[in-house]
N, C-alpha and C. Protein backbone atom coordinates (compact mmCIF):
# COMPACT_ATOMS: atom_id res chain seq x y z
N UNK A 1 185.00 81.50 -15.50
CA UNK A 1 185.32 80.63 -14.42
C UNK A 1 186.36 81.27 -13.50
N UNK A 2 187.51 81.55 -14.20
CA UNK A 2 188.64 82.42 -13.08
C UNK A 2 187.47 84.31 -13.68
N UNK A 3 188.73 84.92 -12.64
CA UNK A 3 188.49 86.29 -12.47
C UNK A 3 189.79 86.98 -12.26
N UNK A 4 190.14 88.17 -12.60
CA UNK A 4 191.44 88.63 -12.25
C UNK A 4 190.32 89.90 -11.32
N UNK A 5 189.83 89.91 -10.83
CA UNK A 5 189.19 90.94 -9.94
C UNK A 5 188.93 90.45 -8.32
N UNK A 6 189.10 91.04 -7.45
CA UNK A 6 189.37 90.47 -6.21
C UNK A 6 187.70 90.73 -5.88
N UNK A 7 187.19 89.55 -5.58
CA UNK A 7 185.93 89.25 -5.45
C UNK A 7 185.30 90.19 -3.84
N UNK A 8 184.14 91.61 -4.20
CA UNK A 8 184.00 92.38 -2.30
C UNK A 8 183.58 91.20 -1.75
N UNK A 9 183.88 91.66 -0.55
CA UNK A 9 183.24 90.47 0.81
C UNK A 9 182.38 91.15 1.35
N UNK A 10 181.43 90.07 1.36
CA UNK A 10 180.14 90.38 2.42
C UNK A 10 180.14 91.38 3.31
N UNK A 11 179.83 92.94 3.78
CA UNK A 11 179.53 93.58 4.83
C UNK A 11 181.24 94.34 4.43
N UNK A 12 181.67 94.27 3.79
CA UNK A 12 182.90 95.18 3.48
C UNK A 12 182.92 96.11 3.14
N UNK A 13 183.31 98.03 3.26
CA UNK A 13 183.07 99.12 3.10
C UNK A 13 182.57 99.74 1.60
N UNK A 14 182.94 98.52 0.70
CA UNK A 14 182.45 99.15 -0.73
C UNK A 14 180.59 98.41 -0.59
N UNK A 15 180.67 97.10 -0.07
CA UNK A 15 179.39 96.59 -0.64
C UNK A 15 178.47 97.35 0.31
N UNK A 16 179.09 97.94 1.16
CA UNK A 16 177.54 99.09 1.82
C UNK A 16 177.89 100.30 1.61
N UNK A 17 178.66 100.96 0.57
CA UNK A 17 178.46 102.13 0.29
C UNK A 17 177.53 102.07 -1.09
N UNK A 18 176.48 102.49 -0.79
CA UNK A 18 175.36 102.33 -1.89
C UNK A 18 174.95 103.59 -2.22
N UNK A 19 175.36 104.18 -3.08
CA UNK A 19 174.99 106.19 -3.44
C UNK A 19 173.78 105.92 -3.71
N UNK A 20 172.97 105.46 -3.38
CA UNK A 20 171.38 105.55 -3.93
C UNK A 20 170.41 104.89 -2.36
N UNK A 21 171.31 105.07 -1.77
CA UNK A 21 171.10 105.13 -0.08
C UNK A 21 170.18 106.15 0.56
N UNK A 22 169.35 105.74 1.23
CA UNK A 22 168.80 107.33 1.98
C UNK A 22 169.63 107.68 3.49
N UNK A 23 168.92 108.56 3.56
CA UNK A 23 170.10 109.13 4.55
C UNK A 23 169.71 108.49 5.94
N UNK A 24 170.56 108.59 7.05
CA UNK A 24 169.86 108.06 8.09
C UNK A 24 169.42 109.35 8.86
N UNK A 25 168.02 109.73 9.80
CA UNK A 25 167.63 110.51 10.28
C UNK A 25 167.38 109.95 11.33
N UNK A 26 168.32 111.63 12.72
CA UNK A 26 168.51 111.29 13.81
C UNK A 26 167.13 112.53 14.25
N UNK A 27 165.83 112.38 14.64
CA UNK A 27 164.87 112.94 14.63
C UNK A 27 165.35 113.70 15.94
N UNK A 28 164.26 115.24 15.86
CA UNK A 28 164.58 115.80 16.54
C UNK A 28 163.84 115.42 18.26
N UNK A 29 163.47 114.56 18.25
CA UNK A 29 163.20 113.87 19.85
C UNK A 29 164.05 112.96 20.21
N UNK A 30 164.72 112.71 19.58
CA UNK A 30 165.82 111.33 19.85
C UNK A 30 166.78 112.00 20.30
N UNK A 31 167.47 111.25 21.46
CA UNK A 31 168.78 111.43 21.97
C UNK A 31 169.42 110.16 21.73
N UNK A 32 170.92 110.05 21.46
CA UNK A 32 171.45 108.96 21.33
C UNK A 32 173.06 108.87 21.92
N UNK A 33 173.27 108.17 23.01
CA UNK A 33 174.59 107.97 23.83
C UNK A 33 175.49 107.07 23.55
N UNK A 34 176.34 107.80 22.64
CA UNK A 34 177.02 106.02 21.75
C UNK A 34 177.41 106.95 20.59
N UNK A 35 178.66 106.07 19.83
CA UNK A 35 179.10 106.54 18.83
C UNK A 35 178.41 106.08 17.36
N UNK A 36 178.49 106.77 16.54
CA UNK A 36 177.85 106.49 15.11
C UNK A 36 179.02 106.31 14.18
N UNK A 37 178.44 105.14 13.24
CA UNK A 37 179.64 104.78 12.36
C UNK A 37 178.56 104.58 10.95
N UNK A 38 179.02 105.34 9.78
CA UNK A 38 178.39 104.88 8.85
C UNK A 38 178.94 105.22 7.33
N UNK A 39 178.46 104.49 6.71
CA UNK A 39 179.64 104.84 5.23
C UNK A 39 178.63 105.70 4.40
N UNK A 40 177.65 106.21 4.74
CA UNK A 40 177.03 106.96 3.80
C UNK A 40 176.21 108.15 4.29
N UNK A 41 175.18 108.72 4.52
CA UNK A 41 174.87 110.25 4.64
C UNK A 41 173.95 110.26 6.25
N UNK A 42 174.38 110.87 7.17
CA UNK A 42 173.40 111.12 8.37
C UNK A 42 173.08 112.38 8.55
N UNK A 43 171.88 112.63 8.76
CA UNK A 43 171.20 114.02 9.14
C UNK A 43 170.65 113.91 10.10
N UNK A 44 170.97 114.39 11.63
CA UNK A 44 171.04 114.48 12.65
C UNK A 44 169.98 116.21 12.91
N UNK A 45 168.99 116.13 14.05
CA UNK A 45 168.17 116.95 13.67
C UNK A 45 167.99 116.75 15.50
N UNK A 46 168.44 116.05 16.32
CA UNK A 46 168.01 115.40 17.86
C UNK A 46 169.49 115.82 18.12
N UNK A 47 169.98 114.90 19.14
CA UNK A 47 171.15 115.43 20.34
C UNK A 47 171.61 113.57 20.48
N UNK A 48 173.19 113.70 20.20
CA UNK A 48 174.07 112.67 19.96
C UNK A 48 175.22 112.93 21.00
N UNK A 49 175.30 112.21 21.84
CA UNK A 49 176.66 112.48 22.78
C UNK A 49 177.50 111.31 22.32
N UNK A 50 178.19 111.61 21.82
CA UNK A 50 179.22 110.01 21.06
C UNK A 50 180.08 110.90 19.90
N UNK A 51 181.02 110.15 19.32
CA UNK A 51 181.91 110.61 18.11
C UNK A 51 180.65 109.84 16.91
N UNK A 52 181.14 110.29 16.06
CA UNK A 52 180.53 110.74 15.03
C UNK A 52 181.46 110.35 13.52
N UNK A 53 181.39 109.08 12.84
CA UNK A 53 182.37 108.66 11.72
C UNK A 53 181.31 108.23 10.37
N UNK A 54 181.52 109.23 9.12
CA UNK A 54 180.61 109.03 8.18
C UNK A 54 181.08 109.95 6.64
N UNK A 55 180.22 109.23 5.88
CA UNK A 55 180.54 109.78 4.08
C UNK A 55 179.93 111.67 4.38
N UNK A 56 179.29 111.75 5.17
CA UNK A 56 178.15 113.01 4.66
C UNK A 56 177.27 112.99 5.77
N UNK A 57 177.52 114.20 6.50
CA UNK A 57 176.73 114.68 8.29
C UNK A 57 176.21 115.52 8.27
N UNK A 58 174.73 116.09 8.03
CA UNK A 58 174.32 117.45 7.94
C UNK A 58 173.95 117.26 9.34
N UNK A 59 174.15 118.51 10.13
CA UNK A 59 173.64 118.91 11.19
C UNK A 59 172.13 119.95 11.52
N UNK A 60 171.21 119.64 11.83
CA UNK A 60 170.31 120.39 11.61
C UNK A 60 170.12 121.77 12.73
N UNK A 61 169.35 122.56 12.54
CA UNK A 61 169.20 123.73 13.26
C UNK A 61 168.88 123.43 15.01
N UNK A 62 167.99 122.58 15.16
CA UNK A 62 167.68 121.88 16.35
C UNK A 62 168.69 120.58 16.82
N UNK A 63 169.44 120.47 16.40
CA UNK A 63 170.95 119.12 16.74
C UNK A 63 171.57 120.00 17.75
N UNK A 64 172.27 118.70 18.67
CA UNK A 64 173.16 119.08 19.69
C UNK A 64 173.79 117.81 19.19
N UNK A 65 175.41 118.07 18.65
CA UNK A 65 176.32 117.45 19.08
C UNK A 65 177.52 117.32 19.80
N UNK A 66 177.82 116.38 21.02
CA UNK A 66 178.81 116.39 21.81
C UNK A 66 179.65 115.32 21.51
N UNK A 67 181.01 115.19 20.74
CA UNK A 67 181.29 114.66 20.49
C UNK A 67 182.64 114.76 19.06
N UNK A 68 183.71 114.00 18.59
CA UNK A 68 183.98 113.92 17.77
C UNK A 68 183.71 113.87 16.55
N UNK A 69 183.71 114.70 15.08
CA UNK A 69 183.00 113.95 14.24
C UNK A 69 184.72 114.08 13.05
N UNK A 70 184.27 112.96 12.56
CA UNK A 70 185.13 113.09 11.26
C UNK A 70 184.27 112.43 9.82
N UNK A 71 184.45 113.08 8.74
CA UNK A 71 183.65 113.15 7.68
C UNK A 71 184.55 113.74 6.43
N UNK A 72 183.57 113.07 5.18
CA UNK A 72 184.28 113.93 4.26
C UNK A 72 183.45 115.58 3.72
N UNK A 73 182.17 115.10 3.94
CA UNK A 73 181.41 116.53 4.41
C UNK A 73 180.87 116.67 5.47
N UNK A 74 180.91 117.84 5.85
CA UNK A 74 180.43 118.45 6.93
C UNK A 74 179.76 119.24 6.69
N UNK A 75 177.96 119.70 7.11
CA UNK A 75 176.99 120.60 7.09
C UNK A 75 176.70 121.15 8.09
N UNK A 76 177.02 122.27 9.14
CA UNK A 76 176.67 122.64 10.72
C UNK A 76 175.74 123.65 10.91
N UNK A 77 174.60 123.29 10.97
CA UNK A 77 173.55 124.20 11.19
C UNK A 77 173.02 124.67 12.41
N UNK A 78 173.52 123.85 13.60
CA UNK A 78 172.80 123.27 14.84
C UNK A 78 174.22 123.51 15.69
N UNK A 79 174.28 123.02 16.78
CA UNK A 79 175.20 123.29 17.71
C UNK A 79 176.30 121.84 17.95
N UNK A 80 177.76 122.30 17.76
CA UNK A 80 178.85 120.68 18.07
C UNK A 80 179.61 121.72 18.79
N UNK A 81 179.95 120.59 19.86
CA UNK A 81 180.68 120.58 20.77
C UNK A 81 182.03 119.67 20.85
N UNK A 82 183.65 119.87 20.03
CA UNK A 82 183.61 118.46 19.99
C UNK A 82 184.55 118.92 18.26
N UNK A 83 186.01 118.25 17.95
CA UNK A 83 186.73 118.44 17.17
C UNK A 83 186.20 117.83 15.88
N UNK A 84 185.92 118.94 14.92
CA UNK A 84 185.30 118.18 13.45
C UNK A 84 186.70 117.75 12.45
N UNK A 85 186.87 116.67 11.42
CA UNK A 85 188.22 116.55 11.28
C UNK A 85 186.94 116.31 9.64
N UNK A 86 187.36 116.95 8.25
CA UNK A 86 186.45 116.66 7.17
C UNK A 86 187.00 117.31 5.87
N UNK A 87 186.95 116.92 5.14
CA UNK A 87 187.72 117.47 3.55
C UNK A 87 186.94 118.55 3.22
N UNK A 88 185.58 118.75 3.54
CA UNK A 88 184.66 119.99 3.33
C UNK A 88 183.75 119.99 4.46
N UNK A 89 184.18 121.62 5.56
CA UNK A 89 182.84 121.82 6.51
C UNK A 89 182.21 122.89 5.91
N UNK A 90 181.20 123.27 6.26
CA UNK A 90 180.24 124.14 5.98
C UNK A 90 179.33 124.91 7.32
N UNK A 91 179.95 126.26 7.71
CA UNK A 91 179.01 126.37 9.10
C UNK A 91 178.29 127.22 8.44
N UNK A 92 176.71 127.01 8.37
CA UNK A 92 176.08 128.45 8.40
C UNK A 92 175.53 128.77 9.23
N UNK A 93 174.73 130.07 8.88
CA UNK A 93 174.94 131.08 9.62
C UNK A 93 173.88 130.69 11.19
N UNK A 94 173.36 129.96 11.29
CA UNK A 94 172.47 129.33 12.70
C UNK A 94 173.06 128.74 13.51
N UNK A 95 174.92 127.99 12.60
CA UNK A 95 175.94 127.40 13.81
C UNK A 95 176.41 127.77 14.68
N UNK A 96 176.64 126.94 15.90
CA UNK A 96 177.07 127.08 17.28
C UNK A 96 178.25 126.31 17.20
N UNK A 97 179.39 126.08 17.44
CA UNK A 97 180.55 125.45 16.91
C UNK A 97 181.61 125.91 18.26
N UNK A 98 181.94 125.19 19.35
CA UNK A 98 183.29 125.14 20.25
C UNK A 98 184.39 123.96 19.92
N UNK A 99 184.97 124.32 19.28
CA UNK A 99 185.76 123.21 18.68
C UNK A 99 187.27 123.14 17.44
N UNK A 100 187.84 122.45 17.15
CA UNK A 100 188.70 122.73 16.57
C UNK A 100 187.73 122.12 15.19
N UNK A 101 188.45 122.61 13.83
CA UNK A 101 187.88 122.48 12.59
C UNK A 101 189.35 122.24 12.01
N UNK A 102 189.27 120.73 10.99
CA UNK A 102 190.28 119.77 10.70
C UNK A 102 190.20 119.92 8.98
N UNK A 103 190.43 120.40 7.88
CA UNK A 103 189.86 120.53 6.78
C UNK A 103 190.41 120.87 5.87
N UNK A 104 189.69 120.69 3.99
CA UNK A 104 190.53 121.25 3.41
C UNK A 104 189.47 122.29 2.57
N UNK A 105 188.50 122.16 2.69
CA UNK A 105 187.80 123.25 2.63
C UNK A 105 186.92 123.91 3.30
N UNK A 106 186.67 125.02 3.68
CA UNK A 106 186.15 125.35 4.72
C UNK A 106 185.20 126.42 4.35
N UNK A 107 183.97 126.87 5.08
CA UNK A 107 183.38 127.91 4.79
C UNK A 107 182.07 128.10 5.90
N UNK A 108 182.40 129.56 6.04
CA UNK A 108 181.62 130.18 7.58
C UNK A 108 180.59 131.05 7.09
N UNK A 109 179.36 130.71 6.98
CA UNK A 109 178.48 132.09 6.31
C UNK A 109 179.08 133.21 7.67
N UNK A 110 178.59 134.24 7.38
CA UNK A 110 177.87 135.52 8.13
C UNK A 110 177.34 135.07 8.97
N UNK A 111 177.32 135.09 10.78
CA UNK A 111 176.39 134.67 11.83
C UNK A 111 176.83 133.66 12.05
N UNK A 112 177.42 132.86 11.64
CA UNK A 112 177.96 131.41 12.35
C UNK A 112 179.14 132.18 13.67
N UNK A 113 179.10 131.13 14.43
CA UNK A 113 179.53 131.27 15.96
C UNK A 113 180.87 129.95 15.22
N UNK A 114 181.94 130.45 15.82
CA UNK A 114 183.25 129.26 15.92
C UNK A 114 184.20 129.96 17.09
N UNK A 115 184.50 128.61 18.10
CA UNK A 115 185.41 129.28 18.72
C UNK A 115 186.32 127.93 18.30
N UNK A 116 187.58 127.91 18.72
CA UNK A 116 188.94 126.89 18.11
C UNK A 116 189.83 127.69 17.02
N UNK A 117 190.08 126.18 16.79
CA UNK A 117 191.46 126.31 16.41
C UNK A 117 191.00 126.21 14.67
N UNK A 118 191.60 126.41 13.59
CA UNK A 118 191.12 126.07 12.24
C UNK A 118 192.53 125.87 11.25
N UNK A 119 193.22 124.33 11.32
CA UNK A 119 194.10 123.69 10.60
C UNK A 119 194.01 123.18 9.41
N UNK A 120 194.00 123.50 8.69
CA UNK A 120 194.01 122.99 7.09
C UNK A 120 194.84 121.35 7.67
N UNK A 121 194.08 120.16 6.51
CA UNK A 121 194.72 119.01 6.80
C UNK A 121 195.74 118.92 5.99
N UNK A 122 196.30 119.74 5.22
CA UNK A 122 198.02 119.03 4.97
C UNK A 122 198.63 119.76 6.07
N UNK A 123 198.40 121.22 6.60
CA UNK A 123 199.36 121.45 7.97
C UNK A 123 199.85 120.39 9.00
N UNK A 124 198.44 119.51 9.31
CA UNK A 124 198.48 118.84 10.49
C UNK A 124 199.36 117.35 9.99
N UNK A 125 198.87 117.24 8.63
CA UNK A 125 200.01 116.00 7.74
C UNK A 125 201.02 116.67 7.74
N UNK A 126 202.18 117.87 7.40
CA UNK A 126 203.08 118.66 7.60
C UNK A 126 203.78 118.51 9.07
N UNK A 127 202.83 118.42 10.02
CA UNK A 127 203.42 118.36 11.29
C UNK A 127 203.68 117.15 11.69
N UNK A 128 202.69 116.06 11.36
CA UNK A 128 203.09 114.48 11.50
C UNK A 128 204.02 114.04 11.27
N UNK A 129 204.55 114.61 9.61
CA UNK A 129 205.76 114.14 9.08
C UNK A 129 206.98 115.22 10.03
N UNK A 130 206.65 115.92 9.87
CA UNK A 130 208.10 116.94 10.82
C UNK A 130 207.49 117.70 11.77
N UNK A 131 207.26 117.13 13.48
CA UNK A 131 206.99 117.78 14.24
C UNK A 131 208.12 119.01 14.75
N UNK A 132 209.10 118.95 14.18
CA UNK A 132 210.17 120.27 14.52
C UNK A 132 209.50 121.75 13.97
N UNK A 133 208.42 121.51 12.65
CA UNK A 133 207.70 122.63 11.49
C UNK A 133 206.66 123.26 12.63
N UNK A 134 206.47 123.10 13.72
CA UNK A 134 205.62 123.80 14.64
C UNK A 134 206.39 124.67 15.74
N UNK A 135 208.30 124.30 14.97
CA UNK A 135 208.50 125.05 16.48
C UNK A 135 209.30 126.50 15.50
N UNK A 136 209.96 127.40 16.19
CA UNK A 136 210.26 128.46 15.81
C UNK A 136 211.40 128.82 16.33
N UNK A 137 212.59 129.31 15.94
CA UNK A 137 213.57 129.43 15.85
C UNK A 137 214.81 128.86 15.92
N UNK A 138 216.11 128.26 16.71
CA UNK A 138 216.96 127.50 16.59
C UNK A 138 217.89 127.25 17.54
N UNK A 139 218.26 125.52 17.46
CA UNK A 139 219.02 125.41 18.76
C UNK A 139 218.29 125.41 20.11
N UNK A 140 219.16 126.09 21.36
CA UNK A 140 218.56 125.78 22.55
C UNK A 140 217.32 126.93 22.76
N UNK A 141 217.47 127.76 21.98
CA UNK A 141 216.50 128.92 21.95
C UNK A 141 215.00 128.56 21.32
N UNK A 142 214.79 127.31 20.53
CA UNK A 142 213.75 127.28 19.53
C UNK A 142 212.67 126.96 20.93
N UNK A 143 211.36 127.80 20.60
CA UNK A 143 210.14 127.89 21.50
C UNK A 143 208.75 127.45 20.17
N UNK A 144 207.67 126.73 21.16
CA UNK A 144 206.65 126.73 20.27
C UNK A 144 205.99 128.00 19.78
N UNK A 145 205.11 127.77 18.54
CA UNK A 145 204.63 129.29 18.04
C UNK A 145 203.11 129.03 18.83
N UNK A 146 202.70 129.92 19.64
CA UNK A 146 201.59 129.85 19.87
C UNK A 146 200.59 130.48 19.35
N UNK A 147 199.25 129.66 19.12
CA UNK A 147 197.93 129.82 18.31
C UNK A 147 197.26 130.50 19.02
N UNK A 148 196.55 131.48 18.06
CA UNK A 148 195.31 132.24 18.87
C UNK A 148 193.96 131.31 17.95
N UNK A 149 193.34 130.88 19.16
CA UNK A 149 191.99 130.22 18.51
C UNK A 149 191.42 131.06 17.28
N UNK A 150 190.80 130.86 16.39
CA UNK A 150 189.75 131.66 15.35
C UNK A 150 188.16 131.48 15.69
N UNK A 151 188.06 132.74 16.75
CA UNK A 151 186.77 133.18 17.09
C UNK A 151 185.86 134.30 15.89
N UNK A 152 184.78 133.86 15.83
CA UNK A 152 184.10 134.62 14.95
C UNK A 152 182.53 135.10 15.86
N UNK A 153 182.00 136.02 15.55
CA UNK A 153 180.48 136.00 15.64
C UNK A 153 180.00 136.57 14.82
N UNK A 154 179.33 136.39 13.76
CA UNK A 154 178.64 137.50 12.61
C UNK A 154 179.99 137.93 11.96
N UNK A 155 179.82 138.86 11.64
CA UNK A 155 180.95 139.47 10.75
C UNK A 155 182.15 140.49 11.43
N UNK A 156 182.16 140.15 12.68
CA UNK A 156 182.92 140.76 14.18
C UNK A 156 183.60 140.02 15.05
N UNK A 157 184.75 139.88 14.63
CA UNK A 157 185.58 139.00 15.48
C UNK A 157 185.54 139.64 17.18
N UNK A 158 185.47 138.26 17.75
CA UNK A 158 185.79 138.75 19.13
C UNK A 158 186.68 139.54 19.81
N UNK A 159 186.84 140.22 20.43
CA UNK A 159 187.98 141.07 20.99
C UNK A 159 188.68 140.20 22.33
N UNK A 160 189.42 140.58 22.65
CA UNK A 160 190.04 139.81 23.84
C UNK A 160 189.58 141.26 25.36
N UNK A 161 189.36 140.83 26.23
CA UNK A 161 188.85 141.59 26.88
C UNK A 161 190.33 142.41 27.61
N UNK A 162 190.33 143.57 28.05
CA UNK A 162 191.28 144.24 28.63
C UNK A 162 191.38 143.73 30.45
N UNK A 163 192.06 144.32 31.07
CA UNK A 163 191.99 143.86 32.65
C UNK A 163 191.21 145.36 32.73
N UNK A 164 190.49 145.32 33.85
CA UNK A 164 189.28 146.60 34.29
C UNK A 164 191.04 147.42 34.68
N UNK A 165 190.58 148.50 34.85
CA UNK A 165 191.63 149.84 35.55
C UNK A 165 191.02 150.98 35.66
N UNK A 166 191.81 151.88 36.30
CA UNK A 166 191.22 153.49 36.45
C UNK A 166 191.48 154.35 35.61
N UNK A 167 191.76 154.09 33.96
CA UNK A 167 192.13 154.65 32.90
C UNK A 167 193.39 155.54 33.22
N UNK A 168 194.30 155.56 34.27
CA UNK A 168 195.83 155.84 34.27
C UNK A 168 196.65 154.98 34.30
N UNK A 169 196.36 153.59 33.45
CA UNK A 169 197.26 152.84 33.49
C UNK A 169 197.55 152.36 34.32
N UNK A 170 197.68 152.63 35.49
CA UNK A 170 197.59 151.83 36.46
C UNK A 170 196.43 151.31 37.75
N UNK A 171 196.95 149.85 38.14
CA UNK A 171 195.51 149.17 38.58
C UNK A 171 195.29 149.76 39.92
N UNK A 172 194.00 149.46 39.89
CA UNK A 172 193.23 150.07 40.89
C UNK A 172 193.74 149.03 42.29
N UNK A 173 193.68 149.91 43.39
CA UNK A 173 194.26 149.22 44.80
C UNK A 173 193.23 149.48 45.20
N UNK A 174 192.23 148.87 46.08
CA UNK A 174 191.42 149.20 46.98
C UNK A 174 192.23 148.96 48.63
């Protein structure tokens, strides 16, 4: 008759997380303009312009996403545009990726494309709690440390390009 257990409510995040769920499939003819919210697995295979909030996001080879995603996995096969924030991403090697990567585990086959930034999430919890831990040195002198994005292509990091010249060091005057 009583219960010492706090009884779920109707439509509340445990009674629709169902692990025996199928996944939802975003087909590859579908476009969809709007954000996605879901507590359990989407495989996206079409083109989503919206943020992106879920248990488990595989991205397929033919996906375009523009947009935010946050997840506790992340699968990127296909192309995001758009800050991933996830306890495990995964780019392989067919990903297209402009974006910052939010995470605590991470992994880039060979051939994956990333341009951004790549913060482990206790750094960015590190900085929440003490935004002073981003700056560098002391007093009136302390300056921010500035980031070089983590560009990859294949197994060859990008180079930063030089300014053109007349190989004496100095620039060309026309």
């Amino acid at each position: 008759m009583f219960s010492t257990s706090k009884p779920t409510e109707i439509g509340s995040a445990d009674s629709l997380n169902n692990k025996n769920s199928v996944p939802s499939i975003i087909s590859q003819d579908l476009v969809i303009r709007g954000n996605l919210l879901s507590t359990g697995e989407i495989q996206i295979d079409g083109t989503v312009h919206g943020d992106i909030e879920t248990a488990t996001l595989l991205v397929g080879e033919n996906a375009e996403i523009n947009g935010e995603i946050e997840a506790k996995r992340v699968g990127i096969h296909g192309r995001v545009n758009g800050q991933v924030t996830a306890q495990s991403v995964t780019l392989a090697k067919t990903a297209h990726m402009i974006g910052d990567v939010v995470y605590e585990d991470l992994s880039i086959e060979k051939g994956a494309y990333l341009k951004g930034y790549c913060n482990p999430l206790e750094a960015i919890a590190e900085q929440t709690q003490n935004p002073a831990a981003s700056v560098q040195g002391s007093g009136d002198k302390a300056q921010a440390v500035p980031q070089e994005p983590f560009q990859t292509e294949g197994a060859t990091p990008i180079k930063k390009l030089e300014k053109p010249g007349n190989g004496s060091g100095k620039s060309a005057v026309a």
